[in-house]
Protein backbone atom coordinates (compact mmCIF):
# COMPACT_ATOMS: atom_id res chain seq x y z
CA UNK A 1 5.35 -17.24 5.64
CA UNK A 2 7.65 -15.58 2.92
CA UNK A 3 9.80 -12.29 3.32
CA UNK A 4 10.94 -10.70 5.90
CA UNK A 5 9.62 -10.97 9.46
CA UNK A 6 8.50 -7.81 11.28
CA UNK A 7 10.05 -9.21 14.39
CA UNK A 8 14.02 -9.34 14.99
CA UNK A 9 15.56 -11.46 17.97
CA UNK A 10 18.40 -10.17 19.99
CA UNK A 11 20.93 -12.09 18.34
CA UNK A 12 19.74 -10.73 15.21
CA UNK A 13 20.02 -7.42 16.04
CA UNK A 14 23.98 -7.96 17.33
CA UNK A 15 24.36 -9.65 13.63
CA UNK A 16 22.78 -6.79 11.66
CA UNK A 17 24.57 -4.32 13.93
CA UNK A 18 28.20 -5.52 12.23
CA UNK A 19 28.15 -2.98 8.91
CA UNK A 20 29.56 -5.58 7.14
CA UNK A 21 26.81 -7.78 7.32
CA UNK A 22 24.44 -5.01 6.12
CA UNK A 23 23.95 -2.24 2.83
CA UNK A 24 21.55 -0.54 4.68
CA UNK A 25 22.90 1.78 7.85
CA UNK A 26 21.12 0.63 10.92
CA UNK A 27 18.73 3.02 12.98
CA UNK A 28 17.28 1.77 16.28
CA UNK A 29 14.87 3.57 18.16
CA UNK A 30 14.05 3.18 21.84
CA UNK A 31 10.42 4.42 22.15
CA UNK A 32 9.55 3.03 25.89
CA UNK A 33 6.48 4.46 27.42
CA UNK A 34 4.00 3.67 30.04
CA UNK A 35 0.42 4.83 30.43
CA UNK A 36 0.36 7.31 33.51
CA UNK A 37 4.32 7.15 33.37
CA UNK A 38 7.42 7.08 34.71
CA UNK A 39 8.97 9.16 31.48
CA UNK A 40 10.51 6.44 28.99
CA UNK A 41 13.29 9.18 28.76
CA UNK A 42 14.25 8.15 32.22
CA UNK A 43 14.80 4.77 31.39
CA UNK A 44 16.78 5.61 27.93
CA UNK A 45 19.34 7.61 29.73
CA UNK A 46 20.23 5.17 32.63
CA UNK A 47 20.57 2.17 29.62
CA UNK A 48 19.65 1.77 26.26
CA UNK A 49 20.84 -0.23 23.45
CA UNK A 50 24.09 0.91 22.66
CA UNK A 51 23.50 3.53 19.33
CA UNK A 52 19.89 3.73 20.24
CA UNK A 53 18.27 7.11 20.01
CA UNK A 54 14.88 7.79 22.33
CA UNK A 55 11.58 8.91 20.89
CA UNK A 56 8.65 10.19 22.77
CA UNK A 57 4.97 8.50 22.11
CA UNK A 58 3.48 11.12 23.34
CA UNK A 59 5.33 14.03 21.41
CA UNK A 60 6.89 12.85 18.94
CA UNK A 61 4.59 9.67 17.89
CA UNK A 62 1.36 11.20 18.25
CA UNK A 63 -0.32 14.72 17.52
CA UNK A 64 -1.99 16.41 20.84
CA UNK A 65 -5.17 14.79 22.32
CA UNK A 66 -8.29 16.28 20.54
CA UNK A 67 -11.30 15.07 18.91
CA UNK A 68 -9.02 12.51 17.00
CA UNK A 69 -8.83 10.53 20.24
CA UNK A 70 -5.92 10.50 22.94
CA UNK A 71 -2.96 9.51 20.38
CA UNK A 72 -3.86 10.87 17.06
CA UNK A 73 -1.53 9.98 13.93
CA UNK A 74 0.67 12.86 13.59
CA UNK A 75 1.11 14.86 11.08
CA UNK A 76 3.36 13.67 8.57
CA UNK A 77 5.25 16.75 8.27
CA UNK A 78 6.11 16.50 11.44
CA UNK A 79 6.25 13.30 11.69
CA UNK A 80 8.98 12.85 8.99
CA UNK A 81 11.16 15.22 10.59
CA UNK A 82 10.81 13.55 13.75
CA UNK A 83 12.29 10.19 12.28
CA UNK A 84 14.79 12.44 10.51
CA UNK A 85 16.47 13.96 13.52
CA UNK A 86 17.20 10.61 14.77
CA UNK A 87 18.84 9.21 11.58
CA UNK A 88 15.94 7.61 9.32
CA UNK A 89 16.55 7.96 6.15
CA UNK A 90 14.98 6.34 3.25
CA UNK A 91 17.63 3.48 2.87
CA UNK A 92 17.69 3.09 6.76
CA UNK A 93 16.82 -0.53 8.66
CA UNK A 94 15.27 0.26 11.66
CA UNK A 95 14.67 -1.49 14.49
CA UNK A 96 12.45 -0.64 17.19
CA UNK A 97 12.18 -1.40 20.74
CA UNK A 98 10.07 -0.52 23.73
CA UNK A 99 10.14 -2.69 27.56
CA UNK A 100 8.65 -5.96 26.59
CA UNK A 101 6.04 -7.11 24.88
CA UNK A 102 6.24 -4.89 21.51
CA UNK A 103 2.94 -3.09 21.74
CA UNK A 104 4.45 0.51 21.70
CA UNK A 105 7.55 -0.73 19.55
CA UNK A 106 4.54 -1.55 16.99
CA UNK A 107 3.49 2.25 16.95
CA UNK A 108 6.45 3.38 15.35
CA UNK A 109 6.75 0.53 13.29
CA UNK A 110 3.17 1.16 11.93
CA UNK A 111 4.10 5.18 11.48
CA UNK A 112 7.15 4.25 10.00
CA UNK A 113 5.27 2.01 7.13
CA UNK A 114 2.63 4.25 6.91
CA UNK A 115 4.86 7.10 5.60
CA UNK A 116 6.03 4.31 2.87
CA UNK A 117 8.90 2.51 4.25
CA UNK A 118 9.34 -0.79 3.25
CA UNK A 119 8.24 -3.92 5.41
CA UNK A 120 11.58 -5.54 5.04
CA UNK A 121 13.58 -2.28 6.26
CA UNK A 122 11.59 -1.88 9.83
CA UNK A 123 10.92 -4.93 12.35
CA UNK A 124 10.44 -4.69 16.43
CA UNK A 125 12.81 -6.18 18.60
CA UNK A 126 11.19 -9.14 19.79
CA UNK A 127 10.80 -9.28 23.56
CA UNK A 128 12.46 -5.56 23.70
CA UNK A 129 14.80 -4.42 26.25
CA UNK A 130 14.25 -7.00 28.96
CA UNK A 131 15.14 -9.72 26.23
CA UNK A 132 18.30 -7.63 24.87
CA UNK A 133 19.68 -7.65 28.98
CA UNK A 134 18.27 -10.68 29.99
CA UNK A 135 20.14 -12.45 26.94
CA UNK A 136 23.57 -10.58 28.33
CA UNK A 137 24.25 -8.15 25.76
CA UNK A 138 25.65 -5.21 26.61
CA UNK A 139 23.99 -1.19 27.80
CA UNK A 140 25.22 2.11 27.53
CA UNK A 141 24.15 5.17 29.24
CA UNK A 142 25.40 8.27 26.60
CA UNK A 143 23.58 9.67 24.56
CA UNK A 144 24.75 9.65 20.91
CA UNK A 145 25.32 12.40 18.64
CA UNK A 146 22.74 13.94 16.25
CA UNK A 147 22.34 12.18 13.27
CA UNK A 148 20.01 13.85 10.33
CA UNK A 149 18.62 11.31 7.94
CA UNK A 150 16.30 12.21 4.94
CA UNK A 151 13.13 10.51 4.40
CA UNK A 152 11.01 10.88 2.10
CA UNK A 153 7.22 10.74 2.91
CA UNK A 154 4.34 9.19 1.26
CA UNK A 155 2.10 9.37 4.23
CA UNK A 156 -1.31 6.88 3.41
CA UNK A 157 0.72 3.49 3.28
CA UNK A 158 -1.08 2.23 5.85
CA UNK A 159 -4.73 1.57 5.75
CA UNK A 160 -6.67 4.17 8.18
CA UNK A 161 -10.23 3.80 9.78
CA UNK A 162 -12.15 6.68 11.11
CA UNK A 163 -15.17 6.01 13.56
CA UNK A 164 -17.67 5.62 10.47
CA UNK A 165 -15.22 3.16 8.73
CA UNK A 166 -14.64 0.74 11.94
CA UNK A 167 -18.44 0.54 12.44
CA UNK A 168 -19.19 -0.70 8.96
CA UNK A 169 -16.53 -2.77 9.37
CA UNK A 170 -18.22 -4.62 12.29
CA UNK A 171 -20.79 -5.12 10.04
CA UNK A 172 -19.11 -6.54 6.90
CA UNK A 173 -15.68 -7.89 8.02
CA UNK A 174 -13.93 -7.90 11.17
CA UNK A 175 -13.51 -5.16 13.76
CA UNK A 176 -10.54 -6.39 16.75
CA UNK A 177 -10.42 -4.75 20.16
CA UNK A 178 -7.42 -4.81 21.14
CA UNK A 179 -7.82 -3.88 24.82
CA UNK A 180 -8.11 -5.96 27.97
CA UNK A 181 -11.26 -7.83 28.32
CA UNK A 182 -12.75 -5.55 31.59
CA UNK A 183 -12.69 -2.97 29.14
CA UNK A 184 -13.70 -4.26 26.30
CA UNK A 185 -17.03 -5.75 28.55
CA UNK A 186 -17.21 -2.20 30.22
CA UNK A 187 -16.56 -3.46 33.50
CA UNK A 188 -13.90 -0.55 33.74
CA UNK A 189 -12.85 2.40 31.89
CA UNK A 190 -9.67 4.41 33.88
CA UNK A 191 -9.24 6.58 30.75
CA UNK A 192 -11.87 6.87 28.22
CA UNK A 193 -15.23 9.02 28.63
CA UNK A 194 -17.82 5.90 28.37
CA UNK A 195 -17.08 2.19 28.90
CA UNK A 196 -17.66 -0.63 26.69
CA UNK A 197 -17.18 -1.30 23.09
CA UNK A 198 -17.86 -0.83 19.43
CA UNK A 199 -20.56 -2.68 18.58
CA UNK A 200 -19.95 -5.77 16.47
CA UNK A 201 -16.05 -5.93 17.53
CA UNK A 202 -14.61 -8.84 18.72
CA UNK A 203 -12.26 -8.94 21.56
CA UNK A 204 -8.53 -9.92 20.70
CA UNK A 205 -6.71 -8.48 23.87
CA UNK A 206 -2.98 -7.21 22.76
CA UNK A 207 -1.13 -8.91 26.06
CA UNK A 208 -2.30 -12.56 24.45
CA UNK A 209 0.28 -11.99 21.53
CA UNK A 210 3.34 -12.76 24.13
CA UNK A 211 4.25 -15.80 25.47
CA UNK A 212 5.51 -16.93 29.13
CA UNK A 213 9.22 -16.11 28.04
CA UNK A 214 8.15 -12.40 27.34
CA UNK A 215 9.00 -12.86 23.55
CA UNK A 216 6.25 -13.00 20.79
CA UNK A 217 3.97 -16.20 20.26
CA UNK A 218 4.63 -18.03 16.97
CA UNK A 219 3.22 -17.27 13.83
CA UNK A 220 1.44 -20.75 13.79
CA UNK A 221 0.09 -20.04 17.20
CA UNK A 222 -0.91 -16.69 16.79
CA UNK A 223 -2.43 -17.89 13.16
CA UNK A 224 -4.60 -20.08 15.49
CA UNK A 225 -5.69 -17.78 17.33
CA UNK A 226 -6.63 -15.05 15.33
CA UNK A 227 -8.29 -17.88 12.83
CA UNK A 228 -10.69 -18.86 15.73
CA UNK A 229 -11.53 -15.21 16.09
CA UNK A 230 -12.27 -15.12 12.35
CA UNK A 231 -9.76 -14.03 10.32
CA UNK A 232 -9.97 -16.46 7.38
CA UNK A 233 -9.59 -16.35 3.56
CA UNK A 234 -10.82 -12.67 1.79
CA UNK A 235 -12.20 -10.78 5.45
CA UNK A 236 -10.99 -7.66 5.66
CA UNK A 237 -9.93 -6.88 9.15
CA UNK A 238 -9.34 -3.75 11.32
CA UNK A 239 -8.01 -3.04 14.64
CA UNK A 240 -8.44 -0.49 17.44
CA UNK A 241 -7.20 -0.34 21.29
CA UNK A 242 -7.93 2.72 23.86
CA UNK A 243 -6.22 5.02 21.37
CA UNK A 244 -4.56 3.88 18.41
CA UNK A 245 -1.53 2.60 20.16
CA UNK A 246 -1.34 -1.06 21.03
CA UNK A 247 -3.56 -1.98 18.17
CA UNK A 248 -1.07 -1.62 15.90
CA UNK A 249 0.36 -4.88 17.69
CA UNK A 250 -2.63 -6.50 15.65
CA UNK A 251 -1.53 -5.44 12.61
CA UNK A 252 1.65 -6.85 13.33
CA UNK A 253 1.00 -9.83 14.74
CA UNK A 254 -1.68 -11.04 11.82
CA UNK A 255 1.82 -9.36 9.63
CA UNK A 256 3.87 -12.10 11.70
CA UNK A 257 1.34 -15.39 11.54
CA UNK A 258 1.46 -14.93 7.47
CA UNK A 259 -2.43 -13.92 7.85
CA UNK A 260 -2.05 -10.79 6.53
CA UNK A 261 0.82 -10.20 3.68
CA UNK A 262 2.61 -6.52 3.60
CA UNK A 263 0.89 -5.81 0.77
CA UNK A 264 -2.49 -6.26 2.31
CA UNK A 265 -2.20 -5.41 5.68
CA UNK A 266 -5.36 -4.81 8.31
CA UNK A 267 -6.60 -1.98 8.67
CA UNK A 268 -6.19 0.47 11.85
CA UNK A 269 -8.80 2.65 13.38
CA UNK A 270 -6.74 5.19 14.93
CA UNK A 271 -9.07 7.18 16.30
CA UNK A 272 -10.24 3.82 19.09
CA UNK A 273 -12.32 3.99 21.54
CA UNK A 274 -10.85 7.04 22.52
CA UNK A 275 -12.42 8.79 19.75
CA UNK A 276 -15.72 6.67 19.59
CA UNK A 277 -16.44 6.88 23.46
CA UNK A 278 -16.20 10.76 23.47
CA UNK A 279 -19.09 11.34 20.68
CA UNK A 280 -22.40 10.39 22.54
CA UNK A 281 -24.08 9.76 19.29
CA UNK A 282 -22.09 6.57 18.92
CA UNK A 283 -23.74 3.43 20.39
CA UNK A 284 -21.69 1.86 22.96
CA UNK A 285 -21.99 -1.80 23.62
CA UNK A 286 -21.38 -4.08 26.98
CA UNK A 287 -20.62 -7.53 27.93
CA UNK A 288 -18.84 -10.63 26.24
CA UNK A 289 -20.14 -11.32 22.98
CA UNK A 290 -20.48 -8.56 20.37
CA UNK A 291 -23.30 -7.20 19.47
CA UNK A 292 -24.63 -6.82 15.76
CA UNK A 293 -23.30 -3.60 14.31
């Protein structure tokens, strides 16, 4: 795989922290979050990252919940001037990080490429916090001073599904479900209005990208993988989760196995199932294998 990788180890990061190793000031971004909570915030301020500045997923990396599903992009106003207040700016390397295994770090790193920035200026820390402590480097607790960056916008970067998109994509390509495989069967649904799935999608649960270490499978292995699921040669691909969240880990990870170049990358339904489940009119389907769309 050529270029840069979306993924950064720890050691990487200490490198590419030293300004003379670097022409592009550093930004990293703490965004952990967890479905039903504790606050991410709370985490941030007892140890972070030392420089790292905190954003919210649910304020500041998503619009309100509304018919756009739970976690709908924001808008890129907004958005902008949320990366802005804590030091993006167009010639910015950014770094993100959430607890683990990525999946929320990918958010931003989607949002952040899908207002334009370039794939070699943003990558996720690979194996997040827990890797950054567990490999000894050093926390801090303060909070550090407001820095403004300027970034300029060019929201659309990103390719973008909407319910009527990711169906005919079942039909003609590839549609991923990113979501645990009782969900994705219907077995459960703890969030969403109606369980199940879209039909014609193919399960490709998110949690399968890490390995036993906590860090990120490698690309050959994940290139397996998503090659027995069917993404081979000219198929165009999408990806969706409970709400536009963790399937942006897909995106990534085909990014990271060399499936899927910058410059072609799969496409996201950001709406998910959170969007799709709360219209009745869409057909919902059950069970292991997908049926046809």
């Amino acid at each position: 795989m050529g270029g840069v990788s979306p993924l950064i180890t720890a050691v990487e990061l200490v490198a590419l922290s030293d300004a003379r190793l670097t022409e592009l000031p550093l930004v990293v971004l703490d965004v952990r979050w967890r479905l039903g909570g504790p606050p991410g915030l709370l985490d941030y301020q007892a140890a972070h990252v030392p420089g790292a500045r905190f954003l919210n997923l649910d304020t500041a990396l998503a619009d309100p919940p509304g018919p756009g599903g739970r976690h709908p992009i924001p808008d890129p106003a907004r958005l902008t001037a949320e990366f802005a207040s804590v030091g993006v700016s167009d010639s910015s390397t950014v770094v993100v990080y959430d607890d683990a295994d990525g999946s929320v770090a990918a958010r931003a790193w989607w949002l952040l490429r899908w207002l334009g920035m370039p794939s070699d200026q943003v990558r996720v820390l690979d194996g997040g916090f827990s890797a950054w402590v567990a490999d000894g480097h050093p926390t801090e607790s303060e909070v550090p001073e407001p820095t403004r960056g300027a970034l300029t916008a060019r929201p659309g970067s990103m390719p973008v599904l909407d319910a009527d998109g990711a169906a005919s994509l079942a039909g003609t390509g590839l549609l991923l479900d990113a979501r645990a495989p009782a969900r994705y069967r219907g077995e459960t649904e703890p969030v969403d209005p109606r369980a199940g799935h879209v039909p014609g999608a193919r399960n490709a649960p998110f949690a399968r990208h890490i390995g036993p270490e906590g860090h990120w499978r490698s690309p050959d292995d994940l290139a397996a993988y998503y090659r027995a699921l069917g993404v081979v040669g000219g198929t165009e691909v999408g990806a969706y989760c409970g709400s536009g969240v963790t399937a942006t880990s897909v995106v990534l990870a085909l990014e990271h196995a060399g499936l899927r170049p910058p410059e072609r990358p799969a496409a996201l339904y950001a709406g998910s199932w959170s969007n799709w489940s709360a219209d009745p009119e869409r057909p919902v389907a059950l069970g292991d294998e997908p049926e046809p769309a």
